[in-house]
N, C-alpha and C. Protein backbone atom coordinates (compact mmCIF):
# COMPACT_ATOMS: atom_id res chain seq x y z
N UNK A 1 11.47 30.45 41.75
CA UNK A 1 10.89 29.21 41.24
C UNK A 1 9.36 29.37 41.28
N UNK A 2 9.00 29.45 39.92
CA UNK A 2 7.31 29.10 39.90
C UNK A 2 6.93 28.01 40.38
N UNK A 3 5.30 28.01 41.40
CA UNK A 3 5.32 26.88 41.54
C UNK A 3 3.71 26.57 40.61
N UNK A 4 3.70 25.17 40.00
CA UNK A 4 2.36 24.81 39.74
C UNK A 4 2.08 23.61 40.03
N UNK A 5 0.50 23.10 40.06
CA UNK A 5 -0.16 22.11 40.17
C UNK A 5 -0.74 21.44 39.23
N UNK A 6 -0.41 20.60 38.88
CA UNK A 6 -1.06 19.74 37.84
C UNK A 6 -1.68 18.28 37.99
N UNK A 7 -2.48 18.26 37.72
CA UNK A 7 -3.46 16.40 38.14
C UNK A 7 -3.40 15.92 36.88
N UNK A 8 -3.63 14.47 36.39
CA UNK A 8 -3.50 13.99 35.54
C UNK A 8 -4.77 12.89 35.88
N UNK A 9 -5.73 13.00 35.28
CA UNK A 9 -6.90 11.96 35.88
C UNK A 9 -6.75 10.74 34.84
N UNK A 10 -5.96 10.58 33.82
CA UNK A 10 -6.30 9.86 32.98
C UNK A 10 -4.92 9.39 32.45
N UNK A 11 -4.36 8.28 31.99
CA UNK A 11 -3.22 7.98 31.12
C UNK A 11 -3.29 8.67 29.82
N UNK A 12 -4.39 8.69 29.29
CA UNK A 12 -4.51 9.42 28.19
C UNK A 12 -3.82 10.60 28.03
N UNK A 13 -4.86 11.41 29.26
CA UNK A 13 -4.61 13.11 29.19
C UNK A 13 -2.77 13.40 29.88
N UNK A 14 -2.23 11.95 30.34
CA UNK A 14 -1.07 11.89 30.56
C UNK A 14 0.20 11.75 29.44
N UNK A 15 -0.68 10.77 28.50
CA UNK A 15 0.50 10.46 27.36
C UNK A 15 0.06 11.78 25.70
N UNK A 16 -0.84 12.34 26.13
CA UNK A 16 -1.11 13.44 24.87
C UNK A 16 -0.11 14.74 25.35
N UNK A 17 0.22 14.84 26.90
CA UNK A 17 1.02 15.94 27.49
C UNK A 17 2.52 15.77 27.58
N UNK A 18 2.75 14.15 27.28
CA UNK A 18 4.57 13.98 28.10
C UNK A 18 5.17 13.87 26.61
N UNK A 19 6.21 14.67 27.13
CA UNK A 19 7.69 14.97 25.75
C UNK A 19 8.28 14.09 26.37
N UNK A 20 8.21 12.38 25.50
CA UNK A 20 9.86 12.18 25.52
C UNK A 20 10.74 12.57 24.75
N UNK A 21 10.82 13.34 23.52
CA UNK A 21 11.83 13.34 23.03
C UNK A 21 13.00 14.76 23.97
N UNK A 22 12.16 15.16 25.04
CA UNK A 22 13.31 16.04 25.79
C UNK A 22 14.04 14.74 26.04
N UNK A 23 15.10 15.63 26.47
CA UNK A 23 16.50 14.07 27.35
C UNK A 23 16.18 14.22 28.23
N UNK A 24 16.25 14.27 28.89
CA UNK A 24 15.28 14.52 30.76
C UNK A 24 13.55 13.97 30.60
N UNK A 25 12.79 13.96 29.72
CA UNK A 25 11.55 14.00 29.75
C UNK A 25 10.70 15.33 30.02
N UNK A 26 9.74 15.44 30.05
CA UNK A 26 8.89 16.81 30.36
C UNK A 26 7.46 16.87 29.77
N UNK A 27 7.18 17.84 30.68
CA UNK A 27 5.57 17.43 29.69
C UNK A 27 4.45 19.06 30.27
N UNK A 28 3.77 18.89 28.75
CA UNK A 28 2.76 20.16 28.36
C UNK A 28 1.99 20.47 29.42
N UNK A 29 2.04 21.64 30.07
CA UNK A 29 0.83 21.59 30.97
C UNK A 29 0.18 23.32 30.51
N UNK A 30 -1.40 22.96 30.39
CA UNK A 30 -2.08 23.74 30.27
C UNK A 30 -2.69 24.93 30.69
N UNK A 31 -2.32 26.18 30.58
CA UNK A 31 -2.44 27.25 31.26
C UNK A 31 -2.45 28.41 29.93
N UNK A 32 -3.09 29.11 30.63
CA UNK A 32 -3.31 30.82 29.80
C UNK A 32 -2.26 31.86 30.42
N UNK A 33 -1.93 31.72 31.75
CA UNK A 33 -0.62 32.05 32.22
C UNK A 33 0.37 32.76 31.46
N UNK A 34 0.98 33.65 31.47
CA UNK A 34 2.03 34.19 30.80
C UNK A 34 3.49 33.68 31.27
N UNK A 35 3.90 32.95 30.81
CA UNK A 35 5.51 32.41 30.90
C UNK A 35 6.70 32.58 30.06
N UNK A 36 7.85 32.61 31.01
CA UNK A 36 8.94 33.03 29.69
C UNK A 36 9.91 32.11 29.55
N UNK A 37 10.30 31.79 27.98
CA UNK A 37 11.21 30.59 28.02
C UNK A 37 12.09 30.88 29.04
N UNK A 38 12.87 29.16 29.61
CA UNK A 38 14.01 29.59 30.50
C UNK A 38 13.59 29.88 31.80
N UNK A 39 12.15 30.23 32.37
CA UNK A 39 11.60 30.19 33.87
C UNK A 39 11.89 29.09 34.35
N UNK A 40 12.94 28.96 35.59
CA UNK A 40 12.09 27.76 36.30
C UNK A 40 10.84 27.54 37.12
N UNK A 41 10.70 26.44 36.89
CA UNK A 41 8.97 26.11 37.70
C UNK A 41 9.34 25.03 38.51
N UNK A 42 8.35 24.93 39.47
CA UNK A 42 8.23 23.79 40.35
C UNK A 42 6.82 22.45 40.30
N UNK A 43 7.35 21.69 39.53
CA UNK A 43 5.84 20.96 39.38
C UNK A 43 5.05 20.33 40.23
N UNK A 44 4.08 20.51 40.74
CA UNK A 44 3.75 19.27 41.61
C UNK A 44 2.67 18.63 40.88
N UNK A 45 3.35 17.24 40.67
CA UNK A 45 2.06 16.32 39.58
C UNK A 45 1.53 15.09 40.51
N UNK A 46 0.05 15.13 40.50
CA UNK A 46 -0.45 13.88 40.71
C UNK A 46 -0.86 13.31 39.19
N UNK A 47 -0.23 12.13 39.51
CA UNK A 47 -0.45 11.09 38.20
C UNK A 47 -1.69 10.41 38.37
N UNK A 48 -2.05 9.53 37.34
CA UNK A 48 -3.24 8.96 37.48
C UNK A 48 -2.98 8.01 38.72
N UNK A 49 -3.85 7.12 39.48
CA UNK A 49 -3.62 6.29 40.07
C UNK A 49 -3.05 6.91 41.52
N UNK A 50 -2.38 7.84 41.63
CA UNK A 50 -1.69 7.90 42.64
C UNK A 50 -2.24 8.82 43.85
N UNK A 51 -1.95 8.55 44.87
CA UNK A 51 -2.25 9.50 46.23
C UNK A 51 -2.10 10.06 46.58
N UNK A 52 -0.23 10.67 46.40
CA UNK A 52 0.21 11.53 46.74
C UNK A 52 0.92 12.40 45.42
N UNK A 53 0.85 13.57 45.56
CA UNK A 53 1.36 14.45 44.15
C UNK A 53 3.24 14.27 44.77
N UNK A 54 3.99 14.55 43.73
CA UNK A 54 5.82 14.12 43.26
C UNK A 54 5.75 15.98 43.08
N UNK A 55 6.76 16.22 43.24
CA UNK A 55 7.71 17.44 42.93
C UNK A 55 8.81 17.07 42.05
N UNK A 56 8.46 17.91 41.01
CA UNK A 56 9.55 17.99 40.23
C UNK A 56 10.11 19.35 39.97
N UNK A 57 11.46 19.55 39.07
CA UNK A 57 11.75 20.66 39.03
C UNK A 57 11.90 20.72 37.41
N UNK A 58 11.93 21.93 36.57
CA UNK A 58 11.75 22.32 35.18
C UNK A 58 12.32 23.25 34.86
N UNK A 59 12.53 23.91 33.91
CA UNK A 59 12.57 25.13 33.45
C UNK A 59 11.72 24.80 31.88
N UNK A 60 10.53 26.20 31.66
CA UNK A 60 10.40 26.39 30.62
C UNK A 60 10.76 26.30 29.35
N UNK A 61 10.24 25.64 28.38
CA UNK A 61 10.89 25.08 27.13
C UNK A 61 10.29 25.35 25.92
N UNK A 62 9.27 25.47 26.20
CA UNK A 62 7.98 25.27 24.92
C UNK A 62 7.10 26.55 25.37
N UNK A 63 6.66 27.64 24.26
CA UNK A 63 5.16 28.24 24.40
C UNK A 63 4.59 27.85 23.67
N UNK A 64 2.62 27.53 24.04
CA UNK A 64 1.52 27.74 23.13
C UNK A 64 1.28 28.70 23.53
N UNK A 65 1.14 29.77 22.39
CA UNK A 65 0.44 30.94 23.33
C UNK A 65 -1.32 30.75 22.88
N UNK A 66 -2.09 31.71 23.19
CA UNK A 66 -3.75 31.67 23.03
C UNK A 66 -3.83 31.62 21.66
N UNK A 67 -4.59 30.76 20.97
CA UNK A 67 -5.43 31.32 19.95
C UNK A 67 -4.14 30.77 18.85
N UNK A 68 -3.38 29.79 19.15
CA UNK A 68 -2.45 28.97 18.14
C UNK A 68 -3.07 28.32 17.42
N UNK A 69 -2.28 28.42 15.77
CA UNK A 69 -2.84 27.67 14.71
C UNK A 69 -2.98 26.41 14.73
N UNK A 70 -3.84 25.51 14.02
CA UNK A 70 -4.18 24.05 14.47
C UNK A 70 -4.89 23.90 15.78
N UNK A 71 -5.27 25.21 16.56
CA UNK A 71 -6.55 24.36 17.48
C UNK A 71 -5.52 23.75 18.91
N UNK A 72 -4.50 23.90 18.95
CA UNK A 72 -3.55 23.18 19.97
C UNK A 72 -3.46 24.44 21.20
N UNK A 73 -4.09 23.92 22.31
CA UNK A 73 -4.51 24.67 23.44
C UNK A 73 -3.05 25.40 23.97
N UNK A 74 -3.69 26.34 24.60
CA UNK A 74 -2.47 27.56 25.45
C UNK A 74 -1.54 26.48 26.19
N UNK A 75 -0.59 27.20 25.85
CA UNK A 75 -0.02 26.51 27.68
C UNK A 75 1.66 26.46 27.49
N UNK A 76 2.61 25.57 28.33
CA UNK A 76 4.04 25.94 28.12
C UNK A 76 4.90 23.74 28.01
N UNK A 77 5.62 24.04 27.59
CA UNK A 77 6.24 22.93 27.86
C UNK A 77 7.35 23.07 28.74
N UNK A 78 7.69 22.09 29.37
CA UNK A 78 8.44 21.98 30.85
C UNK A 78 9.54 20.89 30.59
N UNK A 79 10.62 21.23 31.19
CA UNK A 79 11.70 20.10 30.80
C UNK A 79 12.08 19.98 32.22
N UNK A 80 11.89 18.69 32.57
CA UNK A 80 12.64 17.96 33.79
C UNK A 80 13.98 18.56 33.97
N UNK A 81 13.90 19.02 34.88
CA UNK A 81 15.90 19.25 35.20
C UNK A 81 16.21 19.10 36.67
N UNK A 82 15.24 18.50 37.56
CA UNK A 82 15.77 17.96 39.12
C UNK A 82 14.24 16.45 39.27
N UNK A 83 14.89 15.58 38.87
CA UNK A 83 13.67 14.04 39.30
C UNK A 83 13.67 13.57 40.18
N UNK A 84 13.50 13.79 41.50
CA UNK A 84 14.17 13.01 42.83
C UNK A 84 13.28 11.86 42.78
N UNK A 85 11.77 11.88 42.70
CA UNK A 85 10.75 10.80 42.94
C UNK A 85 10.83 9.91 41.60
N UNK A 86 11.82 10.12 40.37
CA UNK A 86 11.69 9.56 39.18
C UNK A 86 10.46 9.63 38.74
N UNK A 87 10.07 10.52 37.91
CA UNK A 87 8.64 11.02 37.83
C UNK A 87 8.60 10.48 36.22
N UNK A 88 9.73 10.96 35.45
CA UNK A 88 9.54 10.51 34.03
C UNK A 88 9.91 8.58 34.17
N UNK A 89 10.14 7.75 35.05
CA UNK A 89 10.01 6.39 34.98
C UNK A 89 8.58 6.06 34.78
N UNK A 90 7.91 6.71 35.82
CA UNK A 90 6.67 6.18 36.46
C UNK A 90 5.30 6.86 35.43
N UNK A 91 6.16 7.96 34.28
CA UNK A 91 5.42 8.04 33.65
C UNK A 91 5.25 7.26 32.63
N UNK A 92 6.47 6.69 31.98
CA UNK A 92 6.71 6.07 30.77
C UNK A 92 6.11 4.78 31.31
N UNK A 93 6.02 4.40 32.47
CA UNK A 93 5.86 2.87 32.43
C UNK A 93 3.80 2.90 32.17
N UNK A 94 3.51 4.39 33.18
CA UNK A 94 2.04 4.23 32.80
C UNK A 94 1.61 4.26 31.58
N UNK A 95 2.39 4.64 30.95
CA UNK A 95 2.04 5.15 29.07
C UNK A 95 2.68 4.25 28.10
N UNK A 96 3.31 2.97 28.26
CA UNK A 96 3.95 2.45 27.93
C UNK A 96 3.56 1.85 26.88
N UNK A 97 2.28 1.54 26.88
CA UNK A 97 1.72 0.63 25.12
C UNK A 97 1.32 1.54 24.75
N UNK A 98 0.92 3.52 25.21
CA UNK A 98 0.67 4.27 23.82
C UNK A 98 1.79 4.92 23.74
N UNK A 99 3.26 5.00 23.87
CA UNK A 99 4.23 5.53 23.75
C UNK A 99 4.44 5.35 22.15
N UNK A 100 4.49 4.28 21.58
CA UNK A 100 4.50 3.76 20.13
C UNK A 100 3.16 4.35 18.80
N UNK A 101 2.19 5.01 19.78
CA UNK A 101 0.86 4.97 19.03
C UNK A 101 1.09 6.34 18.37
N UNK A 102 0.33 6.51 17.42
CA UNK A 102 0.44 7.79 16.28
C UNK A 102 -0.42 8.76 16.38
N UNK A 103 -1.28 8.17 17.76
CA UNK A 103 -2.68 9.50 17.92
C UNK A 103 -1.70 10.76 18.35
N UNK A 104 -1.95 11.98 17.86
CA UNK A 104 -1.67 13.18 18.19
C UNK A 104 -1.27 13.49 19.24
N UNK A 105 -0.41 14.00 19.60
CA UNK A 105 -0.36 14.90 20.92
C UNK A 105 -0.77 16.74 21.28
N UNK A 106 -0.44 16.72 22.38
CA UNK A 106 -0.39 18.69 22.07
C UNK A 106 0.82 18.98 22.32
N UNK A 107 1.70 18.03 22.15
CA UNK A 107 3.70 18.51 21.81
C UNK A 107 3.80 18.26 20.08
N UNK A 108 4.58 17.59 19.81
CA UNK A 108 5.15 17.29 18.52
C UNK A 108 4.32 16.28 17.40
């Protein structure tokens, strides 16, 4: 199990990173890192607002690799597959009036 760290200082930089359309939820995190679909990882995310960082668990889903067309930064997408702290609730509820909005993401 990979492990990584991820902070989220902003709802923004929170709702441009989270896939809901995984069934589990998951979300983009940014790295130059070499990853292979199908790794599991271990997330530890501090969300905006919060004090203490959540563990989640993933496996690899998504590559950007370096230097992708459209300008859309390196990095891997992550699919929830163990939520003990309910991490995708507490995300959707922070992101909840731009969940509907049409600004871009760096997923889909």
């Amino acid at each position: 199990m990979i492990p990584i760290n991820i902070e989220f200082n902003s709802e923004h930089d929170l709702y441009v990173s989270y896939m809901p359309f995984l069934k589990e939820g998951g979300l983009f995190i940014r790295t130059a890192e070499p990853y292979e679909l199908g790794s599991e990882v271990e997330l530890n995310i501090l969300l905006p607002d919060s004090l203490e960082p959540s563990l989640i668990k993933g496996e690899v889903c998504w590559l950007t690799p370096t230097g992708a067309q459209n300008g859309t930064p390196a990095g891997i997408g992550v699919s929830f597959t163990d939520d003990p702290d309910k991490i995708r609730h507490q995300i959707e509820q922070a992101i909840a009036r731009q969940l509907s909005s049409s600004e871009p993401t760096l997923t889909m």
